[in-house]
PDB file of N, CA and C in Angstrom:
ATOM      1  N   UNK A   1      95.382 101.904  97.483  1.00  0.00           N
ATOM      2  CA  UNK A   1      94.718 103.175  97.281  1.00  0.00           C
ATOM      3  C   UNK A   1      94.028 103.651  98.557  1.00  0.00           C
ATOM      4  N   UNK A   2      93.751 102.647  99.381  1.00  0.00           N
ATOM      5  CA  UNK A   2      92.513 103.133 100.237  1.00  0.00           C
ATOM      6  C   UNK A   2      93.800 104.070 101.329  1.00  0.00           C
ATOM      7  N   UNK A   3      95.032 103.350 101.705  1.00  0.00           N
ATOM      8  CA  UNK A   3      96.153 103.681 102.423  1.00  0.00           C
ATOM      9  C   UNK A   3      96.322 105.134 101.855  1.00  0.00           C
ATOM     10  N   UNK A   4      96.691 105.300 100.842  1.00  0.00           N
ATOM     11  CA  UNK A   4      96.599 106.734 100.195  1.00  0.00           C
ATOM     12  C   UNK A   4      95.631 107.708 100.702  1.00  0.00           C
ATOM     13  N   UNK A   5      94.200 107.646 100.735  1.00  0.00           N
ATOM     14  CA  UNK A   5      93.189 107.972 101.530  1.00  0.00           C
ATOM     15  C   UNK A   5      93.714 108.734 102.887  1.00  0.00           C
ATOM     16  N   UNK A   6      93.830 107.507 103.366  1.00  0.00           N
ATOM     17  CA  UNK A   6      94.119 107.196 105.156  1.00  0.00           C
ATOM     18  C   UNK A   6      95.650 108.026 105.615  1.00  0.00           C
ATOM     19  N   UNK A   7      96.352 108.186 104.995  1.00  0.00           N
ATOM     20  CA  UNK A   7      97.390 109.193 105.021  1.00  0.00           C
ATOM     21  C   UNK A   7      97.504 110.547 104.713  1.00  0.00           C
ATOM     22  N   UNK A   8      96.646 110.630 103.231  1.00  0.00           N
ATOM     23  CA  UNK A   8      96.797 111.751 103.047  1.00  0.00           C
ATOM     24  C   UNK A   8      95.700 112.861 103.806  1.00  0.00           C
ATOM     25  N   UNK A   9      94.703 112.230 104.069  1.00  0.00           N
ATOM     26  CA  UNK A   9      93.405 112.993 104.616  1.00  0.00           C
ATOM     27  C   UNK A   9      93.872 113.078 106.051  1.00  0.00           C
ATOM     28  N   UNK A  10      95.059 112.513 107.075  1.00  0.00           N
ATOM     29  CA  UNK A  10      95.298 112.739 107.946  1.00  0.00           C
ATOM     30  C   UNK A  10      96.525 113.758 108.294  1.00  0.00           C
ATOM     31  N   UNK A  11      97.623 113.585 106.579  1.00  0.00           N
ATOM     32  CA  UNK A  11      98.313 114.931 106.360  1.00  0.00           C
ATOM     33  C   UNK A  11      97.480 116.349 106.254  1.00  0.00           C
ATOM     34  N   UNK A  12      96.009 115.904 105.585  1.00  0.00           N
ATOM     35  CA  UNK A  12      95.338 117.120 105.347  1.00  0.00           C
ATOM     36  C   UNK A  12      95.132 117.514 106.823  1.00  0.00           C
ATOM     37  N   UNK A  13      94.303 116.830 107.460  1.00  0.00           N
ATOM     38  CA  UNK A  13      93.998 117.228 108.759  1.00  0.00           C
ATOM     39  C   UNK A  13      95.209 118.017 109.653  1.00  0.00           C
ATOM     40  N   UNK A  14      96.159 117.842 109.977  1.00  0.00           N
ATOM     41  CA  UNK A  14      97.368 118.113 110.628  1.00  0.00           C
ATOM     42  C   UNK A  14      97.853 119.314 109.691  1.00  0.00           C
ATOM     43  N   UNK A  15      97.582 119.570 108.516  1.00  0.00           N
ATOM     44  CA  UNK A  15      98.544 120.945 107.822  1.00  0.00           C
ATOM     45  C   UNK A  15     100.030 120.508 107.560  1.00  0.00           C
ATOM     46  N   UNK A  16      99.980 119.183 106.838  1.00  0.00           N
ATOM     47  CA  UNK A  16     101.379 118.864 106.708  1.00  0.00           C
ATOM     48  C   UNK A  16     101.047 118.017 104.979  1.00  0.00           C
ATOM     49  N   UNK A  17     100.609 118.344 103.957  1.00  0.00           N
ATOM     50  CA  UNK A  17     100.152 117.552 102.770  1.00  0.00           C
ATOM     51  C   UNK A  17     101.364 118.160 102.042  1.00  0.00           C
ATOM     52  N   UNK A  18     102.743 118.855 102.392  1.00  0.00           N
ATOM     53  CA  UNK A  18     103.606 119.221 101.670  1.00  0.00           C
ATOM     54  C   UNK A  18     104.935 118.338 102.331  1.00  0.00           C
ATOM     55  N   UNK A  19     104.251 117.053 102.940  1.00  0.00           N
ATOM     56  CA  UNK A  19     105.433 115.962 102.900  1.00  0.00           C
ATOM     57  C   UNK A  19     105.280 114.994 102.090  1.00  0.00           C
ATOM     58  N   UNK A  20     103.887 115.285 101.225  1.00  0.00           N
ATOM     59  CA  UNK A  20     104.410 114.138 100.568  1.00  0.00           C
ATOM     60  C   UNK A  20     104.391 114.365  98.874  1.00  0.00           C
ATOM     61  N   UNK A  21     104.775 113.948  97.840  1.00  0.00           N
ATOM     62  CA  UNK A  21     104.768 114.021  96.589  1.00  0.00           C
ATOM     63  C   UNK A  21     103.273 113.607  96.173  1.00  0.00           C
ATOM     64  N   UNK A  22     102.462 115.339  96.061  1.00  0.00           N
ATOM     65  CA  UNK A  22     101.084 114.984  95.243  1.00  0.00           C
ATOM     66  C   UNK A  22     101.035 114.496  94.188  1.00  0.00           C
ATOM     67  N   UNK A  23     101.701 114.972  92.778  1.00  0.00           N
ATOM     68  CA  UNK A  23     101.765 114.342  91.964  1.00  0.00           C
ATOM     69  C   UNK A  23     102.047 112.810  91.287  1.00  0.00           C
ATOM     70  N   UNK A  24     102.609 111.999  92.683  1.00  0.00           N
ATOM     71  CA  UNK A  24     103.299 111.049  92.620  1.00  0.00           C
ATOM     72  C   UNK A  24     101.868 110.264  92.894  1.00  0.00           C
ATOM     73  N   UNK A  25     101.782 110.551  94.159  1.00  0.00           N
ATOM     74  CA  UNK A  25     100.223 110.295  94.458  1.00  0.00           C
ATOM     75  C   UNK A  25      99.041 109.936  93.339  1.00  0.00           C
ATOM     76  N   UNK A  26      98.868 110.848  92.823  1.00  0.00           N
ATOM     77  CA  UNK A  26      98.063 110.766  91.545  1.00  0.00           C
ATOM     78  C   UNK A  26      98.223 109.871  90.567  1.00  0.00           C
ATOM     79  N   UNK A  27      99.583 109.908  90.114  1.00  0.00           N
ATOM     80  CA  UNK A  27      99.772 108.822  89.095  1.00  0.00           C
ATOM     81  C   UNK A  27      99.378 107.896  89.426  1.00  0.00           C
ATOM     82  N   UNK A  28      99.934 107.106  91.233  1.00  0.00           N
ATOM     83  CA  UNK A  28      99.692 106.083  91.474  1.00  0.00           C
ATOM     84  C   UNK A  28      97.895 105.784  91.308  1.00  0.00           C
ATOM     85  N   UNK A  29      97.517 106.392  92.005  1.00  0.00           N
ATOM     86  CA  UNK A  29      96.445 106.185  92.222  1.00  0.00           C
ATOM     87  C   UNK A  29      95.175 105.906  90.446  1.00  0.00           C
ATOM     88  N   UNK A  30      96.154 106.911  89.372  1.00  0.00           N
ATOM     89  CA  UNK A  30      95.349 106.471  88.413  1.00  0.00           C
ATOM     90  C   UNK A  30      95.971 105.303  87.692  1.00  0.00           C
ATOM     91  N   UNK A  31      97.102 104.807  88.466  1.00  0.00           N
ATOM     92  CA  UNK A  31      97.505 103.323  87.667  1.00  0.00           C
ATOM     93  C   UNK A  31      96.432 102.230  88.308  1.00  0.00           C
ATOM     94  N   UNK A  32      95.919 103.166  89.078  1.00  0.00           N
ATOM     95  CA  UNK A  32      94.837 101.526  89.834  1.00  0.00           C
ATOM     96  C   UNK A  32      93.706 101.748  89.268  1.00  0.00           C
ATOM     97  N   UNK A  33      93.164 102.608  88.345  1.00  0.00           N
ATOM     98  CA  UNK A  33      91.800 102.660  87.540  1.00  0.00           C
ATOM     99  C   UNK A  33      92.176 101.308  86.307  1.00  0.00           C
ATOM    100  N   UNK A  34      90.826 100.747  86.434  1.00  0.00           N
ATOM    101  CA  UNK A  34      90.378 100.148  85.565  1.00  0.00           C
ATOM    102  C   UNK A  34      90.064 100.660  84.681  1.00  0.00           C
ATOM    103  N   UNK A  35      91.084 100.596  83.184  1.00  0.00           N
ATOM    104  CA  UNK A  35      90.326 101.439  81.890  1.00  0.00           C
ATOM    105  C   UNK A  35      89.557 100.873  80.698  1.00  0.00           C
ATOM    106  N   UNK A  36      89.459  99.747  81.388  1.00  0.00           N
ATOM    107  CA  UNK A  36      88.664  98.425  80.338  1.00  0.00           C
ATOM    108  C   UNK A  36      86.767  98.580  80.957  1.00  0.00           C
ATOM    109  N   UNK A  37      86.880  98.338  82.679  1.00  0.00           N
ATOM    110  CA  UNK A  37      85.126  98.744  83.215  1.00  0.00           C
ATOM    111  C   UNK A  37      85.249  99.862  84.177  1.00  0.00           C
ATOM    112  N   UNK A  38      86.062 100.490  84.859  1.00  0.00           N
ATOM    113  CA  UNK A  38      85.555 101.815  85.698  1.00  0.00           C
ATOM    114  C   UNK A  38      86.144 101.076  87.352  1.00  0.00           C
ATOM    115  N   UNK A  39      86.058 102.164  87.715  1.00  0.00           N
ATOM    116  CA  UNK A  39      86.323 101.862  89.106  1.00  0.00           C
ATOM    117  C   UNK A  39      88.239 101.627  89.522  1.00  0.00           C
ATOM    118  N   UNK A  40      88.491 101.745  90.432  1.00  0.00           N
ATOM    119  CA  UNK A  40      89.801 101.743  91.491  1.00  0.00           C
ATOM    120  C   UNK A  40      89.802 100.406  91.694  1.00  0.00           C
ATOM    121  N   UNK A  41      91.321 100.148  91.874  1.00  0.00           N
ATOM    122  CA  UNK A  41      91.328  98.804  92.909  1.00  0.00           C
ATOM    123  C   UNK A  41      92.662  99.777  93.720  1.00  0.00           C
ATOM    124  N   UNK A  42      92.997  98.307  94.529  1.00  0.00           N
ATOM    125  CA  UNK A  42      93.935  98.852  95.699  1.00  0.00           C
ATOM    126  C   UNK A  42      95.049  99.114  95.372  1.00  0.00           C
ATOM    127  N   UNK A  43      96.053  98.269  94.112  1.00  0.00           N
ATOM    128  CA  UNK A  43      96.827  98.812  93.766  1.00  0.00           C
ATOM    129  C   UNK A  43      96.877  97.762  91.673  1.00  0.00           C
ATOM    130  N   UNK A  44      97.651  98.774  91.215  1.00  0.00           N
ATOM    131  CA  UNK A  44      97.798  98.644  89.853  1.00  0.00           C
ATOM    132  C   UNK A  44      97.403  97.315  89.458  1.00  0.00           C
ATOM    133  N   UNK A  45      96.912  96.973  88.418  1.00  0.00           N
ATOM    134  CA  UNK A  45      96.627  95.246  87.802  1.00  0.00           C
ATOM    135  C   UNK A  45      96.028  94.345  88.752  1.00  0.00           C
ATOM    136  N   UNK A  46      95.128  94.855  90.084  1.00  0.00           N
ATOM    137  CA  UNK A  46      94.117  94.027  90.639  1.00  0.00           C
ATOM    138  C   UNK A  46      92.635  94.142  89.984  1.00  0.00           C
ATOM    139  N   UNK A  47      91.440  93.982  90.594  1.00  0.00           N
ATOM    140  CA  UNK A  47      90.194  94.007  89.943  1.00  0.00           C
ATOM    141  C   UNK A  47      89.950  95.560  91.072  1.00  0.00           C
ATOM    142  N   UNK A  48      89.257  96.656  90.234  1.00  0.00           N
ATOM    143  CA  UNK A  48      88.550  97.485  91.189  1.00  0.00           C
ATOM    144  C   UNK A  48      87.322  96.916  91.379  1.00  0.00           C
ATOM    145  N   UNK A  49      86.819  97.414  93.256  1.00  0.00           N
ATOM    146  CA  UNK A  49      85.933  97.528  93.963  1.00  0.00           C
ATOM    147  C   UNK A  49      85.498  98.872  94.529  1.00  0.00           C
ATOM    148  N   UNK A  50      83.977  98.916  95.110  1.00  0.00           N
ATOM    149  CA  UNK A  50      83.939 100.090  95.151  1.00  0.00           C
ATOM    150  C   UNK A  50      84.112 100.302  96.158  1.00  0.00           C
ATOM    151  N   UNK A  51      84.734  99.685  97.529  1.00  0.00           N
ATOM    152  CA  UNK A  51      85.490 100.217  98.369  1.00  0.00           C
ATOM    153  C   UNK A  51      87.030 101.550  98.183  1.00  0.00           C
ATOM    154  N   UNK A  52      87.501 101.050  97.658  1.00  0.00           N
ATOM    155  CA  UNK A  52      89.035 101.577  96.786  1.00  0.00           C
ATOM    156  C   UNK A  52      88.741 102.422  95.504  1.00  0.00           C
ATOM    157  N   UNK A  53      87.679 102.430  95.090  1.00  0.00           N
ATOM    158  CA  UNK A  53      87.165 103.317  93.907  1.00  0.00           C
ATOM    159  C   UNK A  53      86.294 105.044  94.795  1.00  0.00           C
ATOM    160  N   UNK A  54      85.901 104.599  95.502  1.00  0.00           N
ATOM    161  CA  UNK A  54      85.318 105.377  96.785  1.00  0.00           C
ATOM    162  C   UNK A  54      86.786 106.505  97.376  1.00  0.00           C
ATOM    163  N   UNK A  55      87.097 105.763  98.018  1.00  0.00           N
ATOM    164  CA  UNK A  55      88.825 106.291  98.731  1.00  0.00           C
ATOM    165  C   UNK A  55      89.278 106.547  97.900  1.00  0.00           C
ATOM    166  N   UNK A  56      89.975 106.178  96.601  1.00  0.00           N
ATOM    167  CA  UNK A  56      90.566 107.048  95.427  1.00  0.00           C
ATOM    168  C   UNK A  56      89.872 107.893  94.870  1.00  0.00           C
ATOM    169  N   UNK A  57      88.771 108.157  94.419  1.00  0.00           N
ATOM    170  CA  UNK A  57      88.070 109.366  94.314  1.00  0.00           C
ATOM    171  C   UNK A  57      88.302 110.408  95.155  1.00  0.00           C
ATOM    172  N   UNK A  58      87.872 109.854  96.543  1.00  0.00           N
ATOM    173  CA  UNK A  58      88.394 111.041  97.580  1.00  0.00           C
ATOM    174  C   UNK A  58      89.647 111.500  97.574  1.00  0.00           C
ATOM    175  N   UNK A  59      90.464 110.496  97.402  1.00  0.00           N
ATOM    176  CA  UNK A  59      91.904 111.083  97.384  1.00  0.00           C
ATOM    177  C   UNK A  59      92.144 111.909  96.371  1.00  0.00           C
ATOM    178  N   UNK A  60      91.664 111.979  95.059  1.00  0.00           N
ATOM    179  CA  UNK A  60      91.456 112.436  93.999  1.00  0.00           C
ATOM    180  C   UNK A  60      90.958 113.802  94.134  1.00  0.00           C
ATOM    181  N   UNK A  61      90.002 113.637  95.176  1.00  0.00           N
ATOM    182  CA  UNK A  61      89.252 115.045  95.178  1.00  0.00           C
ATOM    183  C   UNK A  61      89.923 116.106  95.967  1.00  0.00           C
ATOM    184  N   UNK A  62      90.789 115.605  97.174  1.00  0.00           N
ATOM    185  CA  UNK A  62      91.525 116.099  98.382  1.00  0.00           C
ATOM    186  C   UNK A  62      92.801 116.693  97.845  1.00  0.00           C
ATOM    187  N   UNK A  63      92.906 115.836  96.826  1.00  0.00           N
ATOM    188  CA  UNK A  63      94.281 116.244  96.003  1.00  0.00           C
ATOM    189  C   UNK A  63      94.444 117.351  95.518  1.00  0.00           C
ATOM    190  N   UNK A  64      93.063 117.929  94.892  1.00  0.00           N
ATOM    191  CA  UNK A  64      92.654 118.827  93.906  1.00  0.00           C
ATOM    192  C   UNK A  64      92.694 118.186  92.394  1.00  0.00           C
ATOM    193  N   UNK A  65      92.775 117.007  92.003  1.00  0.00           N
ATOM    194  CA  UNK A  65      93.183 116.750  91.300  1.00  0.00           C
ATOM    195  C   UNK A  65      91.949 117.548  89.610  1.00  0.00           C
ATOM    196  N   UNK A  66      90.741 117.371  90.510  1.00  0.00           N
ATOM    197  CA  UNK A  66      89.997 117.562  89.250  1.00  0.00           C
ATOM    198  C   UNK A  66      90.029 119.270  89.267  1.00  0.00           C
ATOM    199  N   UNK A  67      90.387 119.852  89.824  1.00  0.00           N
ATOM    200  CA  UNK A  67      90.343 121.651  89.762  1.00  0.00           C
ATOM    201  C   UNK A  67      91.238 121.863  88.221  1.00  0.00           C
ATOM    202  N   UNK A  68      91.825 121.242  87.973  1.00  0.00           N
ATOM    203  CA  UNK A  68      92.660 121.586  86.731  1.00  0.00           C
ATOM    204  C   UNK A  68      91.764 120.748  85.511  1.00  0.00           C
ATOM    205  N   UNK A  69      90.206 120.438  85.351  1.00  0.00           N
ATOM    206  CA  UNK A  69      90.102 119.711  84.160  1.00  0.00           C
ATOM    207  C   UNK A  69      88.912 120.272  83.665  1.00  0.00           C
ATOM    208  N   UNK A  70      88.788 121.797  83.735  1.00  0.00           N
ATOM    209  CA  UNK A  70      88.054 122.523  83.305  1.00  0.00           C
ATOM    210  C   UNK A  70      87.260 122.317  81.971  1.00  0.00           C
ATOM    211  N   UNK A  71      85.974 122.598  81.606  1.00  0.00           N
ATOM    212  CA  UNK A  71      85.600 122.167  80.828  1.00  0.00           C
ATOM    213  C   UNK A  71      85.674 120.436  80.399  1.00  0.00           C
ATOM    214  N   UNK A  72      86.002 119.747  81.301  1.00  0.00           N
ATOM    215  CA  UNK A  72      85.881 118.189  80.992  1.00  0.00           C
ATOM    216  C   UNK A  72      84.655 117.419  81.735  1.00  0.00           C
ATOM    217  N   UNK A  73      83.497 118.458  82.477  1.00  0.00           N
ATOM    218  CA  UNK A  73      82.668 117.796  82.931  1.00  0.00           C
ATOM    219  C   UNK A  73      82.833 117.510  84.543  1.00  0.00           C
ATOM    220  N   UNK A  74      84.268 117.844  85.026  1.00  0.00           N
ATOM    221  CA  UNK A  74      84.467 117.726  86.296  1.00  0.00           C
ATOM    222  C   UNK A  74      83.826 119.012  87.227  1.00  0.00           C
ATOM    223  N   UNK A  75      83.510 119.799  86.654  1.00  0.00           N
ATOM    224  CA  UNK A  75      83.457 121.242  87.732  1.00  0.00           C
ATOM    225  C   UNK A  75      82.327 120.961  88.564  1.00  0.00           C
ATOM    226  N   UNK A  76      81.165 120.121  88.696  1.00  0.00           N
ATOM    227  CA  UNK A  76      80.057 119.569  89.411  1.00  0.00           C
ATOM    228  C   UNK A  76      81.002 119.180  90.608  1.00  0.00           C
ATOM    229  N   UNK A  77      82.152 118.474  90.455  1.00  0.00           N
ATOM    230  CA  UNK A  77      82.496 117.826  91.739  1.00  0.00           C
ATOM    231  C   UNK A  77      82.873 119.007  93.264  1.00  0.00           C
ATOM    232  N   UNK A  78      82.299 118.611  93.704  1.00  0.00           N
ATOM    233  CA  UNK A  78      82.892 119.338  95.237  1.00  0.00           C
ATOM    234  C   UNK A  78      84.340 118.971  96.271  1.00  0.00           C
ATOM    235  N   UNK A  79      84.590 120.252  96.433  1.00  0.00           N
ATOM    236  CA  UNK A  79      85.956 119.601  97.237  1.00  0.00           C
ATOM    237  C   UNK A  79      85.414 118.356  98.763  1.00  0.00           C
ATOM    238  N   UNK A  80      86.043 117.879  98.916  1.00  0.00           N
ATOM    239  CA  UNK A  80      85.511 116.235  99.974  1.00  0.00           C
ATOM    240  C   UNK A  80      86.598 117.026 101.670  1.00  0.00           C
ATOM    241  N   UNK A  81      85.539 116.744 102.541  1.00  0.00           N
ATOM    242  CA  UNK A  81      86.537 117.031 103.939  1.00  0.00           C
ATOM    243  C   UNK A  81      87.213 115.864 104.520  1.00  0.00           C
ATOM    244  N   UNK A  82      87.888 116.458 104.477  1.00  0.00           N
ATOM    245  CA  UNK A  82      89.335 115.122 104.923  1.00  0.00           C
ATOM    246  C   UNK A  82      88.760 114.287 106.416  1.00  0.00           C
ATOM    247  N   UNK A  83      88.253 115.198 107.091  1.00  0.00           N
ATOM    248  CA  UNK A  83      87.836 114.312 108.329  1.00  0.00           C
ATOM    249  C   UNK A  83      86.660 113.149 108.042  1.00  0.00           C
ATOM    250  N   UNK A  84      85.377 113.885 107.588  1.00  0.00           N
ATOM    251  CA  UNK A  84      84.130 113.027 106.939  1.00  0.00           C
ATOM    252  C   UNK A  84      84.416 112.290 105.962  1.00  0.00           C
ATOM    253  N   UNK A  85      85.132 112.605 105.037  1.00  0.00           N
ATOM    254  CA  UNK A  85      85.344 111.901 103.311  1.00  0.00           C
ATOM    255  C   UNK A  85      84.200 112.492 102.509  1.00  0.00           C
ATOM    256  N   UNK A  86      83.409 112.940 103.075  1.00  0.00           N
ATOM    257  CA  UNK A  86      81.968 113.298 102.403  1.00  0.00           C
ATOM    258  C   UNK A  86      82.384 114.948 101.839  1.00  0.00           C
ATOM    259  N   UNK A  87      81.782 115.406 100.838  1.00  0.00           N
ATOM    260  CA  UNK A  87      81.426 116.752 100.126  1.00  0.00           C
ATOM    261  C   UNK A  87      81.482 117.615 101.538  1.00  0.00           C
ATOM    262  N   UNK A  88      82.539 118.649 100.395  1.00  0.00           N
ATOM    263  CA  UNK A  88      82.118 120.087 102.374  1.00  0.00           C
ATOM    264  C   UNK A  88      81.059 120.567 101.838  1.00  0.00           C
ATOM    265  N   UNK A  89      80.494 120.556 101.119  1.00  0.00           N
ATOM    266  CA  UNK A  89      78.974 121.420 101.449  1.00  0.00           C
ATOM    267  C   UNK A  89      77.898 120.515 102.142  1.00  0.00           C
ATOM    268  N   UNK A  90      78.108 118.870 102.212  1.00  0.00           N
ATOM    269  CA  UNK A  90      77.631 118.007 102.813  1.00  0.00           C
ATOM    270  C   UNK A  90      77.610 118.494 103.910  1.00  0.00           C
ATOM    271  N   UNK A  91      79.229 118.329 104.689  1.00  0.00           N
ATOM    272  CA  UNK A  91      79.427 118.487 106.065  1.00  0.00           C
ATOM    273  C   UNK A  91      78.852 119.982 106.820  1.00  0.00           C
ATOM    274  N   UNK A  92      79.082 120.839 105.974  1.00  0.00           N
ATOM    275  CA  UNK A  92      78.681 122.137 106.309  1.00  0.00           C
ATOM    276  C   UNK A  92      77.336 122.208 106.596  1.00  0.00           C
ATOM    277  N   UNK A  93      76.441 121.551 105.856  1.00  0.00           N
ATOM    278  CA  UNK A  93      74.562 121.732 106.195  1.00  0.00           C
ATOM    279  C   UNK A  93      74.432 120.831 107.454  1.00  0.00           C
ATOM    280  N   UNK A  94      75.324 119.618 107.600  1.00  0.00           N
ATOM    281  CA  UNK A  94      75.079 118.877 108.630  1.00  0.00           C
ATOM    282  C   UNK A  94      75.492 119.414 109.871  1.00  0.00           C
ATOM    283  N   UNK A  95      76.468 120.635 110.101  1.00  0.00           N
ATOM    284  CA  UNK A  95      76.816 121.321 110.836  1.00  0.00           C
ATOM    285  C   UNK A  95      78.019 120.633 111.639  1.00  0.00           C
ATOM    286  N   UNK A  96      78.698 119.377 110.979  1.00  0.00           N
ATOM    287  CA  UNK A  96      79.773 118.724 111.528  1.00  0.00           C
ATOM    288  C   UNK A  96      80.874 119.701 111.724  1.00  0.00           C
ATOM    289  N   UNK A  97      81.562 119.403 112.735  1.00  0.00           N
ATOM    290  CA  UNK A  97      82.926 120.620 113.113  1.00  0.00           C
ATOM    291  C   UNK A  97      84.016 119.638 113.132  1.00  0.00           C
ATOM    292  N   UNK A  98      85.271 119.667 112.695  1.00  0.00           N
ATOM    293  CA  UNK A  98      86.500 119.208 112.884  1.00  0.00           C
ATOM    294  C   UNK A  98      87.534 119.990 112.725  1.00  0.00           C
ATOM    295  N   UNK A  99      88.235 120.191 113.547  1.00  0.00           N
ATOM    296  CA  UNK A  99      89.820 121.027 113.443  1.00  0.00           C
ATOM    297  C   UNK A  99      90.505 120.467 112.331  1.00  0.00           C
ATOM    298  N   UNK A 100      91.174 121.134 111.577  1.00  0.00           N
ATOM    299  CA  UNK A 100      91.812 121.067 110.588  1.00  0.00           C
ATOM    300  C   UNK A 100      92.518 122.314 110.479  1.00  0.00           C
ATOM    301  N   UNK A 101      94.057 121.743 111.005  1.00  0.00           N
ATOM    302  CA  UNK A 101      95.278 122.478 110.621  1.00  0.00           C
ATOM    303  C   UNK A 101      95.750 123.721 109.578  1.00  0.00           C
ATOM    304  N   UNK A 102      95.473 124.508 109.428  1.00  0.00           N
ATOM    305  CA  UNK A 102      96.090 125.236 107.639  1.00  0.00           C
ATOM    306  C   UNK A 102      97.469 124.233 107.003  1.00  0.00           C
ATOM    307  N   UNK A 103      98.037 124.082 106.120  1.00  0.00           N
ATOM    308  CA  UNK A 103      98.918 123.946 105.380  1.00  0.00           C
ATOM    309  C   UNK A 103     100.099 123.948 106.068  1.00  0.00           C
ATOM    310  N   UNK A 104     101.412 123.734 106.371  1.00  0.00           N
ATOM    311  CA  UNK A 104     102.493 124.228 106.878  1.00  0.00           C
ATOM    312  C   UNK A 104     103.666 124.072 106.277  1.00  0.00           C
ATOM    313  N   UNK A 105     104.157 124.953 105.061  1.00  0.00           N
ATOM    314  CA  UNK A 105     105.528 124.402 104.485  1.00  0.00           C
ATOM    315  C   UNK A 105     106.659 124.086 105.404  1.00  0.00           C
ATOM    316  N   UNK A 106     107.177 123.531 105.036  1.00  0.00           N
ATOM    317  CA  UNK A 106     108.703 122.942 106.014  1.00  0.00           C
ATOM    318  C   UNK A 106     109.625 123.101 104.649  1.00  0.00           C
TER     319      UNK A 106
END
């Protein structure tokens, strides 16, 4: 999961997140939730930590994944900047700057 992270937040950065299969992404990433106590692990049927519960969230968030779960309690969450990992309204008060690509279909 954390690899997921580390790729996709660097597709985000570059304007290239339409090489890879988001949806595919997602699944994976929610086969690594623990649905017995909470939390991510690194990949499917390990123990989550909150290293990999951290990074899949983000990836989660980068994804857009929670923009579609309206009314489920998700709309509090903020979109996360791919460079920081942290909330953009975080990065924005802190006045952090990073280039980041637009989108680029191929």
């Amino acid at each position: 999961v954390c690899y997921s992270w580390w790729i996709l937040s660097s597709l985000s950065i570059l304007g290239r997140t339409s090489w890879i299969d988001c949806d595919k992404l997602v699944d994976f990433i929610s086969k690594c939730q623990d649905q017995d106590d909470g939390g991510i692990s690194d990949r499917p049927g390990n123990m989550a930590d909150i290293f990999h519960t951290f990074f899949g969230f983000c990836g989660l968030l980068l994804l857009r994944y929670f923009d579609h779960k309206e009314g489920e309690g998700f709309e509090a969450f903020d979109n996360i900047d791919p460079t920081y990992a942290l909330p953009v309204k975080v990065v924005q008060r802190l006045g952090l700057k990073a280039q980041v690509l637009a989108d680029v279909k191929i």
